[in-house]
PDB file of N, CA and C in Angstrom:
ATOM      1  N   UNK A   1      28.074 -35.001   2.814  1.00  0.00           N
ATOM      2  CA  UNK A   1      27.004 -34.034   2.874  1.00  0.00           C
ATOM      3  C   UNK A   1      27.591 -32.632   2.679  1.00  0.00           C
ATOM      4  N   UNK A   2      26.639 -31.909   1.710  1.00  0.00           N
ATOM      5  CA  UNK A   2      27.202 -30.539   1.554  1.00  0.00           C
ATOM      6  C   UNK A   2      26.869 -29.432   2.890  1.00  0.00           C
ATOM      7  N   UNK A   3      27.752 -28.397   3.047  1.00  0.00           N
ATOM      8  CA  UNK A   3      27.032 -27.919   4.002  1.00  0.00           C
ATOM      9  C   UNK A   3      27.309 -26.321   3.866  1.00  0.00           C
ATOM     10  N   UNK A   4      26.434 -25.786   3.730  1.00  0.00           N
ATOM     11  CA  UNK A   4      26.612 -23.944   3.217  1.00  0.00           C
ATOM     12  C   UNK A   4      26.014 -23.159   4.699  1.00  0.00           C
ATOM     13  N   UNK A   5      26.961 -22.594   4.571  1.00  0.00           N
ATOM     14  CA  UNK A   5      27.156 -21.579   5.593  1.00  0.00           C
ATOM     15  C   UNK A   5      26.007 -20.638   5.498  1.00  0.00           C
ATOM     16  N   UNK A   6      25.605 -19.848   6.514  1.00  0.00           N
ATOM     17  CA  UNK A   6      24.753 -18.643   6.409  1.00  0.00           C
ATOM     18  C   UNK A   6      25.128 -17.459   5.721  1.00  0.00           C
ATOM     19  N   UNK A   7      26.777 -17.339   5.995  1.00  0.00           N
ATOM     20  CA  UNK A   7      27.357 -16.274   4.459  1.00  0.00           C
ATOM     21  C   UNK A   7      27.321 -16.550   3.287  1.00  0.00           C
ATOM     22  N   UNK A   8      27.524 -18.133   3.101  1.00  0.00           N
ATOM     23  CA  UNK A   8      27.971 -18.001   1.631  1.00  0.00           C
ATOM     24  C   UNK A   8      25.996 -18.017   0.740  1.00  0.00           C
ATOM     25  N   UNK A   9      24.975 -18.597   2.117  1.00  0.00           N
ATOM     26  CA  UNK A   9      23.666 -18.078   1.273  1.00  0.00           C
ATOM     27  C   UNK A   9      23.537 -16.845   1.282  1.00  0.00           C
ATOM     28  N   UNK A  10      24.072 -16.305   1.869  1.00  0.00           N
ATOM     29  CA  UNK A  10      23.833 -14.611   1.949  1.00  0.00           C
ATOM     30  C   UNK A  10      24.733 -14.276   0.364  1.00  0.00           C
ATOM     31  N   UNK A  11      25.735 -14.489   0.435  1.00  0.00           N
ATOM     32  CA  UNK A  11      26.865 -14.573  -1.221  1.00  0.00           C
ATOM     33  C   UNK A  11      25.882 -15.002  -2.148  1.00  0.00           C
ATOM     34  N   UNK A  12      25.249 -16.047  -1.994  1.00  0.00           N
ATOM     35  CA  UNK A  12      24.385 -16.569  -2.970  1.00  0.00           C
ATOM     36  C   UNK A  12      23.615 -15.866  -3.477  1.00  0.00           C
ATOM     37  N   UNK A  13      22.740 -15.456  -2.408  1.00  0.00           N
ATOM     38  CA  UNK A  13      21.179 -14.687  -2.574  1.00  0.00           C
ATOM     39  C   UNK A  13      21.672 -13.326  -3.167  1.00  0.00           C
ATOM     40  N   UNK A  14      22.806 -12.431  -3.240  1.00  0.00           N
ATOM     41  CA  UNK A  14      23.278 -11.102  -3.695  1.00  0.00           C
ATOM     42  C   UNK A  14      23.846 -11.500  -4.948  1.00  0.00           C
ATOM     43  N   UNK A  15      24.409 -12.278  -5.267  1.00  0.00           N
ATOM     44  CA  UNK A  15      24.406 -12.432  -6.565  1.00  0.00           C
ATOM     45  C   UNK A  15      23.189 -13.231  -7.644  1.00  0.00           C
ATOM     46  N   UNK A  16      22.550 -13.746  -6.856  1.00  0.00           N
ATOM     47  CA  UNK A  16      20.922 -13.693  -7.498  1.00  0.00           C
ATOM     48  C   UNK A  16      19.978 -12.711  -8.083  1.00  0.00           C
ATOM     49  N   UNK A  17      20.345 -11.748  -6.667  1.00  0.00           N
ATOM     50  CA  UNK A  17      19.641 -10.541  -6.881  1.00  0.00           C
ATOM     51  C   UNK A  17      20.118  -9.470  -7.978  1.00  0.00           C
ATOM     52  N   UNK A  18      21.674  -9.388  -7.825  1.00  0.00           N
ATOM     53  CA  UNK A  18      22.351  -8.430  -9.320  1.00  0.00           C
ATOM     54  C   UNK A  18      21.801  -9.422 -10.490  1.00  0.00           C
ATOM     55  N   UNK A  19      22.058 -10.320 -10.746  1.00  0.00           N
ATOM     56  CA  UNK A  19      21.357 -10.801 -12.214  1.00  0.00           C
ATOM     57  C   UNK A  19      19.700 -10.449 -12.204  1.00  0.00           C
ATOM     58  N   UNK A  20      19.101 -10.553 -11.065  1.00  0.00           N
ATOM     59  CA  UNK A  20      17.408  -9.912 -11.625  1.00  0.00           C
ATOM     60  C   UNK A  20      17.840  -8.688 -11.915  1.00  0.00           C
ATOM     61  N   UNK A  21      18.520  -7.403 -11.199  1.00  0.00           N
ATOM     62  CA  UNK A  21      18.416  -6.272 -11.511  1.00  0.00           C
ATOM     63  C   UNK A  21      19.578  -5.963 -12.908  1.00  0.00           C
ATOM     64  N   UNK A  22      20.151  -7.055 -13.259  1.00  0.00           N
ATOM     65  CA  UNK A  22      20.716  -6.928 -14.507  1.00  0.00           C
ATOM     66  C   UNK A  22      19.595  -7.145 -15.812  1.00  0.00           C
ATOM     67  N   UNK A  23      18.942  -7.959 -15.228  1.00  0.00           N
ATOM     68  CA  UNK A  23      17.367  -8.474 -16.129  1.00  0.00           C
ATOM     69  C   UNK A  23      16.865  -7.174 -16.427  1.00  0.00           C
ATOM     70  N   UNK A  24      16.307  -6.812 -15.124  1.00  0.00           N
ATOM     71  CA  UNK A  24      15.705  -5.730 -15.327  1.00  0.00           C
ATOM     72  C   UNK A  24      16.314  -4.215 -15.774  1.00  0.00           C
ATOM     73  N   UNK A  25      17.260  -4.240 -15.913  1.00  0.00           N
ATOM     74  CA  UNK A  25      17.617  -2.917 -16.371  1.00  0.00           C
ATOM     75  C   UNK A  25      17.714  -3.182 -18.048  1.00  0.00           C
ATOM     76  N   UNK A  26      18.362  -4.783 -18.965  1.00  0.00           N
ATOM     77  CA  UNK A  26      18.103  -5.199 -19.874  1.00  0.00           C
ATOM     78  C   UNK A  26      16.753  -4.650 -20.581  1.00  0.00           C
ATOM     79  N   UNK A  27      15.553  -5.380 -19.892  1.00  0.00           N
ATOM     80  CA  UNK A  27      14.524  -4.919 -20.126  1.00  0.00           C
ATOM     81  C   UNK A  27      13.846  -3.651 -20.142  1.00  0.00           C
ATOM     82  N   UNK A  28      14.127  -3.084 -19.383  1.00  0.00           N
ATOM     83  CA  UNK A  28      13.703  -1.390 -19.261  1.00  0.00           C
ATOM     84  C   UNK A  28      14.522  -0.416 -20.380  1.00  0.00           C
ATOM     85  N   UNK A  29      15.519  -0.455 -20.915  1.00  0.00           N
ATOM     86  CA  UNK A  29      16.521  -0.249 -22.014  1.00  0.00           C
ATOM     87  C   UNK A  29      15.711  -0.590 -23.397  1.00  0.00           C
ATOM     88  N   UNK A  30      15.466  -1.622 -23.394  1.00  0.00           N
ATOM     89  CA  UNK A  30      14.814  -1.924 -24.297  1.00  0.00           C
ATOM     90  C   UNK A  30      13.415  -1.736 -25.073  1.00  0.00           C
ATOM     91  N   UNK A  31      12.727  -2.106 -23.788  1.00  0.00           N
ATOM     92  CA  UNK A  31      11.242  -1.316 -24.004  1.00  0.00           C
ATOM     93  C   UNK A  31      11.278   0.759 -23.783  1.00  0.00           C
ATOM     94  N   UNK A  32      12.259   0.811 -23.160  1.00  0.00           N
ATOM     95  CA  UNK A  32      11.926   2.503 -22.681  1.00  0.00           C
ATOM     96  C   UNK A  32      13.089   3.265 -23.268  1.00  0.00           C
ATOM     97  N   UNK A  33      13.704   2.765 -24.545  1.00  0.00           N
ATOM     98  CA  UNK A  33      15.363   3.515 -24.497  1.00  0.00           C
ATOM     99  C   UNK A  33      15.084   4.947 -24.443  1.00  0.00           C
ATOM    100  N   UNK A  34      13.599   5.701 -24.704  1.00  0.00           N
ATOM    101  CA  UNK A  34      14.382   6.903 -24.408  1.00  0.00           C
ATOM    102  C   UNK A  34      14.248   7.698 -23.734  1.00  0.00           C
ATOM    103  N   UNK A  35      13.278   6.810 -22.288  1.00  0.00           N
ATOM    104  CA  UNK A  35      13.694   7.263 -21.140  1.00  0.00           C
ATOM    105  C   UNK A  35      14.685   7.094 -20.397  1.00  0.00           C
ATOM    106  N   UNK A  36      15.587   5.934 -21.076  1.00  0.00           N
ATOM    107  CA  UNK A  36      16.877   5.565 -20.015  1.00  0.00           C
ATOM    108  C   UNK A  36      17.615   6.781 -20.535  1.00  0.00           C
ATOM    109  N   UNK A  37      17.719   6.894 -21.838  1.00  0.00           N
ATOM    110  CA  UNK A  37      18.644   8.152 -23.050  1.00  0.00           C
ATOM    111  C   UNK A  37      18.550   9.472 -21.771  1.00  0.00           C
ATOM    112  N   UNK A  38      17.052   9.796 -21.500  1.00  0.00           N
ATOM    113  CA  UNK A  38      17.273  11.050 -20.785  1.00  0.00           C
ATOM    114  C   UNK A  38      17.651  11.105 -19.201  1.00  0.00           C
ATOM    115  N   UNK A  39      17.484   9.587 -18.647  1.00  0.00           N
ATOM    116  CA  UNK A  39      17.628   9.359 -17.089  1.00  0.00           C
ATOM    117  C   UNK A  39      19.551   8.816 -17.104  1.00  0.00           C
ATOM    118  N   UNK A  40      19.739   8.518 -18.305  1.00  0.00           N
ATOM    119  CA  UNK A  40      21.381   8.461 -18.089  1.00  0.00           C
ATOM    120  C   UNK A  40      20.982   6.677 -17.348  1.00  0.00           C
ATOM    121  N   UNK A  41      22.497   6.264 -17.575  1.00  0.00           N
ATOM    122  CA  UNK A  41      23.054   4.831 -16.667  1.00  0.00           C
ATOM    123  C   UNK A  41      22.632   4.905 -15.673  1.00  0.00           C
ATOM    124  N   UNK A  42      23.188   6.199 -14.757  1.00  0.00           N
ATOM    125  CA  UNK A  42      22.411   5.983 -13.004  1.00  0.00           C
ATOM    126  C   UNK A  42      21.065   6.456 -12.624  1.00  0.00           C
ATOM    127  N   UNK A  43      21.120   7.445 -13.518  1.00  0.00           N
ATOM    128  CA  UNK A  43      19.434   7.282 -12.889  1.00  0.00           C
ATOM    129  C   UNK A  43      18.248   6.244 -13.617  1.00  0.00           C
ATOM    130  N   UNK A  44      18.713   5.952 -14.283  1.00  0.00           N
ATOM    131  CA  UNK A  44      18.121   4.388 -15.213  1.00  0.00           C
ATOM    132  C   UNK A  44      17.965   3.486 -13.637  1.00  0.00           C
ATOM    133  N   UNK A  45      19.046   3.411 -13.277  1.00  0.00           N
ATOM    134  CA  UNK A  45      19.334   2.231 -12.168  1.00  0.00           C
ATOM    135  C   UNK A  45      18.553   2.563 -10.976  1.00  0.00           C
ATOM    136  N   UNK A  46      19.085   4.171 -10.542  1.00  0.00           N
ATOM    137  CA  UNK A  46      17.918   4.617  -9.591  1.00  0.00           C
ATOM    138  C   UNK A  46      16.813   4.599  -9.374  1.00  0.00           C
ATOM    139  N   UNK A  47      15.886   5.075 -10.633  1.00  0.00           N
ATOM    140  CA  UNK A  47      14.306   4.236 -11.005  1.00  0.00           C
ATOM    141  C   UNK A  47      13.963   2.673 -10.942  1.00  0.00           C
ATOM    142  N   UNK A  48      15.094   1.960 -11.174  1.00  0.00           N
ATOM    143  CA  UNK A  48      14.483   0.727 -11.272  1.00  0.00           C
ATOM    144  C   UNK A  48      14.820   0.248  -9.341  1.00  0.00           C
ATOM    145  N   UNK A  49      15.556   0.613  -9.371  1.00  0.00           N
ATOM    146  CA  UNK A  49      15.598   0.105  -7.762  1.00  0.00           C
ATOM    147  C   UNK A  49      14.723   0.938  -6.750  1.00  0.00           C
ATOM    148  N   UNK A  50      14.348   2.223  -7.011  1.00  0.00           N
ATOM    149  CA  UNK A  50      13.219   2.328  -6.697  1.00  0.00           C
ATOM    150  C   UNK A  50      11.612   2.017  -6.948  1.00  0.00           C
ATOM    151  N   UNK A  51      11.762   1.787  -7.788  1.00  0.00           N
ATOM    152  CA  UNK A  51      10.307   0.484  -8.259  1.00  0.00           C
ATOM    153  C   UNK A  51      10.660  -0.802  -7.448  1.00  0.00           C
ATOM    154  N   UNK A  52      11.740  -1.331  -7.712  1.00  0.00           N
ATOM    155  CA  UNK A  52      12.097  -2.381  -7.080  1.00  0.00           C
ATOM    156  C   UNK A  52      11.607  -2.400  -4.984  1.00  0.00           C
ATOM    157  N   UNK A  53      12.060  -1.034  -4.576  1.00  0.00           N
ATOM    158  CA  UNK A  53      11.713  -0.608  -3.433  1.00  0.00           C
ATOM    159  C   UNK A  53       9.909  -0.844  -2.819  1.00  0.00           C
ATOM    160  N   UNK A  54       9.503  -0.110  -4.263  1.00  0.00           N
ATOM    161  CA  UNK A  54       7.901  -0.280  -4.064  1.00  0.00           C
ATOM    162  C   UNK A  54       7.302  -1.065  -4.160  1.00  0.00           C
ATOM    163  N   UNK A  55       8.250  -2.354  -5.095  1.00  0.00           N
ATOM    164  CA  UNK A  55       7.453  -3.772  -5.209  1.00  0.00           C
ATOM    165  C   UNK A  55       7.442  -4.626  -3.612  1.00  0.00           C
ATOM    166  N   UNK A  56       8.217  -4.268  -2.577  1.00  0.00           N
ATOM    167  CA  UNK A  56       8.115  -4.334  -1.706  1.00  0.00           C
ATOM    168  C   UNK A  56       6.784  -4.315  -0.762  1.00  0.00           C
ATOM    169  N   UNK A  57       6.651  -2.830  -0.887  1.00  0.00           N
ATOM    170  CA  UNK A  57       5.599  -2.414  -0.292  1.00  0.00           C
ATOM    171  C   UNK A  57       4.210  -2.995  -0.952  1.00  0.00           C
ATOM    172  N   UNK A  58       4.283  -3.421  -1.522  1.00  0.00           N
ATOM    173  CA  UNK A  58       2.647  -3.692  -2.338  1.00  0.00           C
ATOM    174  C   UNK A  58       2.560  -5.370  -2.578  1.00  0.00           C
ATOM    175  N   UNK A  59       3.959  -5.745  -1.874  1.00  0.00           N
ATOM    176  CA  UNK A  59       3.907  -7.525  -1.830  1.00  0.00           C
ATOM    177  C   UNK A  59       4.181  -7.930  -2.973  1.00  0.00           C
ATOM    178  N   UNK A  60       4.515  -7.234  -3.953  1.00  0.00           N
ATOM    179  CA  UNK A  60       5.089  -7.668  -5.306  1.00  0.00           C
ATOM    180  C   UNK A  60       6.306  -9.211  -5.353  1.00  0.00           C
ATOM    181  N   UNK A  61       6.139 -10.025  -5.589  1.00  0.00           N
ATOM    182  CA  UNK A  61       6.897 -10.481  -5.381  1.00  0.00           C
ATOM    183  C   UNK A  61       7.990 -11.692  -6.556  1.00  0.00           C
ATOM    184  N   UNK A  62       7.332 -11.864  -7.921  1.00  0.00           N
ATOM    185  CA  UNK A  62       7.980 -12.851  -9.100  1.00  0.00           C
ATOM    186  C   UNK A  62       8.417 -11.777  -9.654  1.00  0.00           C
ATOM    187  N   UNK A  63       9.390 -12.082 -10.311  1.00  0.00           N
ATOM    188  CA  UNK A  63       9.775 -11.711 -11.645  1.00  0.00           C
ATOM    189  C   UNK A  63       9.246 -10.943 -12.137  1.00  0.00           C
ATOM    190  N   UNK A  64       8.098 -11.435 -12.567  1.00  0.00           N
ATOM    191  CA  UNK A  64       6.838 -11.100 -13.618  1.00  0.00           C
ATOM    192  C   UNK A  64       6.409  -9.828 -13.484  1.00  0.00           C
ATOM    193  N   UNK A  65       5.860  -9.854 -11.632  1.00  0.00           N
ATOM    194  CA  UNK A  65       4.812  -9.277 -11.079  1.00  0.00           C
ATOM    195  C   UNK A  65       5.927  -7.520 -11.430  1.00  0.00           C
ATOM    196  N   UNK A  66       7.227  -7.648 -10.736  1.00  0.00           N
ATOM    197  CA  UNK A  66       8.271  -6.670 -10.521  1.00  0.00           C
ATOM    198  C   UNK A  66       8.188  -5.891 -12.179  1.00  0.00           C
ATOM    199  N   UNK A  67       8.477  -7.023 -12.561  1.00  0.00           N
ATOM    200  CA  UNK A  67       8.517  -6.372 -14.305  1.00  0.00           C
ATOM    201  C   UNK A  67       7.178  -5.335 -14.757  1.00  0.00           C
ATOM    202  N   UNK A  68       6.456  -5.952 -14.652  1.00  0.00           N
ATOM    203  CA  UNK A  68       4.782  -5.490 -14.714  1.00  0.00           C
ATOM    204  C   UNK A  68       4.888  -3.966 -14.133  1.00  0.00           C
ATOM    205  N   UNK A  69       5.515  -3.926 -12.699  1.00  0.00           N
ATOM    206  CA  UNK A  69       5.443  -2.720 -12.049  1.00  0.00           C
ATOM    207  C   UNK A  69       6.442  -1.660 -12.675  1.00  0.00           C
ATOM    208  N   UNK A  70       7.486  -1.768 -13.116  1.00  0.00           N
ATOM    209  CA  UNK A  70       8.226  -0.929 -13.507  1.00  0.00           C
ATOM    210  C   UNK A  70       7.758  -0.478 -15.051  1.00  0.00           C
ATOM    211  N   UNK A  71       7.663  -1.845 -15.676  1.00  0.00           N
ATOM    212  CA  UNK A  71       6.872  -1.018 -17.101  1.00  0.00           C
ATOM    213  C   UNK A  71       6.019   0.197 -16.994  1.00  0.00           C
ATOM    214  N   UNK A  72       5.353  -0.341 -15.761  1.00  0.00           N
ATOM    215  CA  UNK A  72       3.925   1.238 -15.341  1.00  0.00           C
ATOM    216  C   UNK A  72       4.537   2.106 -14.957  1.00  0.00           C
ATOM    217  N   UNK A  73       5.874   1.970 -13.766  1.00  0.00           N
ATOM    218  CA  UNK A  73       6.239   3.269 -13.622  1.00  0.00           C
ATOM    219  C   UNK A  73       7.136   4.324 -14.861  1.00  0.00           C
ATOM    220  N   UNK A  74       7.987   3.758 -15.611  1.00  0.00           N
ATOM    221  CA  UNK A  74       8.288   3.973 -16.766  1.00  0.00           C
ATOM    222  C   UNK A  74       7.301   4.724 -18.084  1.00  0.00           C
ATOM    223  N   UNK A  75       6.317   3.912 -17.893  1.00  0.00           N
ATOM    224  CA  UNK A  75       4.861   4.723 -18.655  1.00  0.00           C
ATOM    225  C   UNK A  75       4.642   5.996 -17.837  1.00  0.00           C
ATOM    226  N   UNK A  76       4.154   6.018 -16.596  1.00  0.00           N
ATOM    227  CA  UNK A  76       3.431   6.711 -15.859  1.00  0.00           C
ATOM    228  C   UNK A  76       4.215   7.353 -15.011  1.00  0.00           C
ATOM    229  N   UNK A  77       5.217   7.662 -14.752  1.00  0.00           N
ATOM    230  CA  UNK A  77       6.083   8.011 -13.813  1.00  0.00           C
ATOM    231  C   UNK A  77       6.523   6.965 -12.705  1.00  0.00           C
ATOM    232  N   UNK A  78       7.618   7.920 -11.886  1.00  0.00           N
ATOM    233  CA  UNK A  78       8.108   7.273 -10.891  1.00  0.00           C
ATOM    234  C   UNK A  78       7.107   7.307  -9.788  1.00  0.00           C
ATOM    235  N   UNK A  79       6.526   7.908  -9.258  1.00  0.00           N
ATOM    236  CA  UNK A  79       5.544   8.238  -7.790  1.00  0.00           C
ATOM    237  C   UNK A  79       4.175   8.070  -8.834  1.00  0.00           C
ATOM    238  N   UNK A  80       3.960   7.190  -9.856  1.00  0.00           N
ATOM    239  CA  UNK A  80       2.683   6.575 -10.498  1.00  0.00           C
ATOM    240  C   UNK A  80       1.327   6.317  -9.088  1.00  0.00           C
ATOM    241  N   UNK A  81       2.126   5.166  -8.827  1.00  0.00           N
ATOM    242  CA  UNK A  81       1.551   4.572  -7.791  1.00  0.00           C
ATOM    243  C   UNK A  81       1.149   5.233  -6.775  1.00  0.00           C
ATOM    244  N   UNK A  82       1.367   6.608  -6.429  1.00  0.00           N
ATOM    245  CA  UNK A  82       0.931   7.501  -5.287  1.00  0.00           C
ATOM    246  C   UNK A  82      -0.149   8.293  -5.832  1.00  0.00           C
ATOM    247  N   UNK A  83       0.675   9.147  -7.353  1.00  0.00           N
ATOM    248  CA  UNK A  83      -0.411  10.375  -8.036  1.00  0.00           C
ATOM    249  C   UNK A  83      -1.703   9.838  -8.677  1.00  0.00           C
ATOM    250  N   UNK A  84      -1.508   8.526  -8.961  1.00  0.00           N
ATOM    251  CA  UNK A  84      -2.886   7.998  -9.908  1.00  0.00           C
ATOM    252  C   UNK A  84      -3.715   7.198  -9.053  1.00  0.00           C
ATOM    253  N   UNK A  85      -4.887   8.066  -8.518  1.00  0.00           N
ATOM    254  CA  UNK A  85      -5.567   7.327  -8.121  1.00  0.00           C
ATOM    255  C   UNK A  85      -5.882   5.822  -7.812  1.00  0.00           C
ATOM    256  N   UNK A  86      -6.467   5.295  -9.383  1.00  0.00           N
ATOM    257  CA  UNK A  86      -6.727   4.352  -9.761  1.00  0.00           C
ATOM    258  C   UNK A  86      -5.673   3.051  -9.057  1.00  0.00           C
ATOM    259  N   UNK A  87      -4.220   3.618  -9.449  1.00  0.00           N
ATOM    260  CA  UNK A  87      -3.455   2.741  -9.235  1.00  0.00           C
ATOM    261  C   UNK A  87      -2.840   2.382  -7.811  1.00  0.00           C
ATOM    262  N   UNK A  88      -3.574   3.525  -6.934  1.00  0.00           N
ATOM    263  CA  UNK A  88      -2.710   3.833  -5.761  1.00  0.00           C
ATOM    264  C   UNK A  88      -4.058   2.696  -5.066  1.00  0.00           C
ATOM    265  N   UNK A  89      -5.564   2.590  -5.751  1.00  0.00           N
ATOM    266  CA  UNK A  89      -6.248   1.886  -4.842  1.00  0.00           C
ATOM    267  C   UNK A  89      -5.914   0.467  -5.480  1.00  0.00           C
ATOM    268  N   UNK A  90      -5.707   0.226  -6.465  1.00  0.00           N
ATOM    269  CA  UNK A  90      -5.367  -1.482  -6.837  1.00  0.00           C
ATOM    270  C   UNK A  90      -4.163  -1.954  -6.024  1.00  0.00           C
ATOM    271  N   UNK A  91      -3.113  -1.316  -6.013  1.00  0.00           N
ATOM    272  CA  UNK A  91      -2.167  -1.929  -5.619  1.00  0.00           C
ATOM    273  C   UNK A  91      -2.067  -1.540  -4.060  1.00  0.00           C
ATOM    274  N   UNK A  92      -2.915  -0.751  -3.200  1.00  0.00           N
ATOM    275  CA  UNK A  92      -3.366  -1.312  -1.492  1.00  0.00           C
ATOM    276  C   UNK A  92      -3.957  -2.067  -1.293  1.00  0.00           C
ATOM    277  N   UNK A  93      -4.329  -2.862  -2.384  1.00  0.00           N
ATOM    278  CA  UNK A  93      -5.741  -3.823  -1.881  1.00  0.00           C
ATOM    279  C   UNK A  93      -5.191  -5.128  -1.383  1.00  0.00           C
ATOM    280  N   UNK A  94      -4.224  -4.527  -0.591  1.00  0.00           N
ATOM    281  CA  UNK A  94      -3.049  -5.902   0.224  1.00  0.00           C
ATOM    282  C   UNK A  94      -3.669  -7.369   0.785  1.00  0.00           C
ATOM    283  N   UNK A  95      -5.061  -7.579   0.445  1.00  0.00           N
ATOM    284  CA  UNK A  95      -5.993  -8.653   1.053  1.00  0.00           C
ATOM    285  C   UNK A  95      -5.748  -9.345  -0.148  1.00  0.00           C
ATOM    286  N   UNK A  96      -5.703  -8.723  -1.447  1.00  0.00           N
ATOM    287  CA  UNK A  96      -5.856  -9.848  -2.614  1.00  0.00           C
ATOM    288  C   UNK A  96      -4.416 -10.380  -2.796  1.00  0.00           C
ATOM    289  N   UNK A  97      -4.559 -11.699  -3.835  1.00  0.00           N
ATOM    290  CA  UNK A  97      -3.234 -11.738  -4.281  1.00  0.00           C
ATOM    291  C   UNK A  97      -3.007 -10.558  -5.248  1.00  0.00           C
ATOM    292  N   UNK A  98      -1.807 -10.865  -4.739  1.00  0.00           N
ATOM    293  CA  UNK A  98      -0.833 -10.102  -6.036  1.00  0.00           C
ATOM    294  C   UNK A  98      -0.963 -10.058  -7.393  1.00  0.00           C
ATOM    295  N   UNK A  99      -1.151 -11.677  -7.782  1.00  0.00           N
ATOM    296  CA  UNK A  99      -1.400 -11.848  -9.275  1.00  0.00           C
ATOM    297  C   UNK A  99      -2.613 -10.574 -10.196  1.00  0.00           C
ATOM    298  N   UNK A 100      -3.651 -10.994  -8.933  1.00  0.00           N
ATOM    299  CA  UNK A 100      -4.968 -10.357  -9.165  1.00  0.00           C
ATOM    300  C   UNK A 100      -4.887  -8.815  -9.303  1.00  0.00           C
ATOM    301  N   UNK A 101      -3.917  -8.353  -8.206  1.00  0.00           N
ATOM    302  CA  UNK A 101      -3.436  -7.005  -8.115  1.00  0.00           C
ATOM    303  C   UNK A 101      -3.076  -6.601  -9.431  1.00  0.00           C
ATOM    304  N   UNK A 102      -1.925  -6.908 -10.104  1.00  0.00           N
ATOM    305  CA  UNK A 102      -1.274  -6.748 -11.238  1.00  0.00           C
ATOM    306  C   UNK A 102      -2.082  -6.807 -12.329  1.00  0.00           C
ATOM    307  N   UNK A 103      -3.141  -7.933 -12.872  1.00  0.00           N
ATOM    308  CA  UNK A 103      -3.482  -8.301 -13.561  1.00  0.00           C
ATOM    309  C   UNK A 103      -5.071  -6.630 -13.714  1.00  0.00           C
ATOM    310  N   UNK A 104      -5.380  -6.501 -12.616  1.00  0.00           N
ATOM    311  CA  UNK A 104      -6.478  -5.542 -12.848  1.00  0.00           C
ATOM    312  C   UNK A 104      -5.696  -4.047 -12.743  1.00  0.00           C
ATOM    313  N   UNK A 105      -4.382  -3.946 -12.553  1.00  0.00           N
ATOM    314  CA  UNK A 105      -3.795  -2.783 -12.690  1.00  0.00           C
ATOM    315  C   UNK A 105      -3.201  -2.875 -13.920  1.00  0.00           C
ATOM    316  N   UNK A 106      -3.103  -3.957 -14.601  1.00  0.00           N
ATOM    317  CA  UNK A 106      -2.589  -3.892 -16.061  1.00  0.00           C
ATOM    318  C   UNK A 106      -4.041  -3.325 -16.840  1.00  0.00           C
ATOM    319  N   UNK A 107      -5.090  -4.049 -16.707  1.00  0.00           N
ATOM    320  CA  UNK A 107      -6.324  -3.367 -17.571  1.00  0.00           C
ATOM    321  C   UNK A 107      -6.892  -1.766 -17.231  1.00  0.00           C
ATOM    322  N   UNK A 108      -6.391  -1.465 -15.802  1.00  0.00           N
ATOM    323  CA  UNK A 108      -6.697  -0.112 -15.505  1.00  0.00           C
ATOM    324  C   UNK A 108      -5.996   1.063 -16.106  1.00  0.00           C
ATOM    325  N   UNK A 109      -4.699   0.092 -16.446  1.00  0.00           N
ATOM    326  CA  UNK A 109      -3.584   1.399 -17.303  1.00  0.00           C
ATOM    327  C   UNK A 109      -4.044   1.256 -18.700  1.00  0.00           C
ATOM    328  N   UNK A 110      -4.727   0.285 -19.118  1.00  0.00           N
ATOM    329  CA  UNK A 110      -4.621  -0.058 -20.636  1.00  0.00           C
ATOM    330  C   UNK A 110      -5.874   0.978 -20.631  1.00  0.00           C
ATOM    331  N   UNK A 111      -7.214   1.208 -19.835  1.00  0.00           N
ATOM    332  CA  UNK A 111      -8.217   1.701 -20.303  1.00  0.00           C
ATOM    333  C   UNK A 111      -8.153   3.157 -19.672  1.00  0.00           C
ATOM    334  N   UNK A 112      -6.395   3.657 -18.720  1.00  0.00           N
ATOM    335  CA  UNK A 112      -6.630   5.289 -18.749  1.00  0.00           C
ATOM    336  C   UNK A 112      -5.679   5.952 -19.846  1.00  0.00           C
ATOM    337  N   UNK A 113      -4.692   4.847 -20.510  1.00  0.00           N
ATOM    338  CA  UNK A 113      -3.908   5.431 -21.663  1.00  0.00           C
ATOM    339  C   UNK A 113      -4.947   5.475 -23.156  1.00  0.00           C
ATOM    340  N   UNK A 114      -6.282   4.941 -23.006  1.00  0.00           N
ATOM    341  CA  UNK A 114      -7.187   4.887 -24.062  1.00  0.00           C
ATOM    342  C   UNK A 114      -8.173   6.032 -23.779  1.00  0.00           C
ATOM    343  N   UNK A 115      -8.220   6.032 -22.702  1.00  0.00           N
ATOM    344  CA  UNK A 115      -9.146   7.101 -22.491  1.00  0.00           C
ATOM    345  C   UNK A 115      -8.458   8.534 -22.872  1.00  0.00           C
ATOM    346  N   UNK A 116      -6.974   8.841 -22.295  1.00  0.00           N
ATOM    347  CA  UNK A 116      -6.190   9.858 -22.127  1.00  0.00           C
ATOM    348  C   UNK A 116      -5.847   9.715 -23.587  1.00  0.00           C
ATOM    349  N   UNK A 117      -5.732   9.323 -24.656  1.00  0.00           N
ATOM    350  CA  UNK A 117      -5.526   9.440 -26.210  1.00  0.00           C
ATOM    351  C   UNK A 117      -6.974   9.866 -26.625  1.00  0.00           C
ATOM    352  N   UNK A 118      -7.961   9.696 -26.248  1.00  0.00           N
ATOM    353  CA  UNK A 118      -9.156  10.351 -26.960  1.00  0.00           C
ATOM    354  C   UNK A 118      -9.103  11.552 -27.120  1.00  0.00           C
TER     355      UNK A 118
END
């Protein structure tokens, strides 16, 4: 029988976590190069781990959901989620799921970046 210690899941779970935030900085580079261009390597990293911070607070919790959130803050700023109304009431609505959260804060950004181009 195998038997893993409470450190070495703790070892485990931290090197789990650097490959998501290796994911995610991949991804944010890619879709945003030229906001990383002006935020530099560390503050690239600083933004995303502070999104990462806020996915916290709002129960964020897949992959997906995390990704979803940083794309917006990247669009919309870093303190998005505080200054924009809209977004500050979708993502308290801590009774719903998450999915639901994300999914109606994705159409809320799609119809204030359409509105804000008119």
């Amino acid at each position: 029988m195998l038997i893993i210690r409470p450190q070495q899941m703790h070892s485990l779970g931290l090197a789990a976590g650097q490959r998501f935030e290796d994911r995610l900085v991949a991804h944010i580079r890619n879709f945003f190069p030229d906001v990383c261009d002006r935020l530099g390597q560390d503050g690239t990293l600083q933004a995303i781990r502070h999104g990462m911070d806020r996915t916290r607070v709002y129960r964020l919790t897949t992959e997906r959901q995390i990704a979803k959130y940083l794309n917006l803050q990247f669009v919309f700023g870093l303190h998005f989620d505080e200054t924009l109304p809209w977004a500050a009431a979708v993502l308290g609505e801590l009774e719903e799921p998450a999915s639901v959260r994300m999914d109606r804060l994705s159409e809320k950004a799609e119809r204030y970046t359409a509105e804000e181009g008119d």
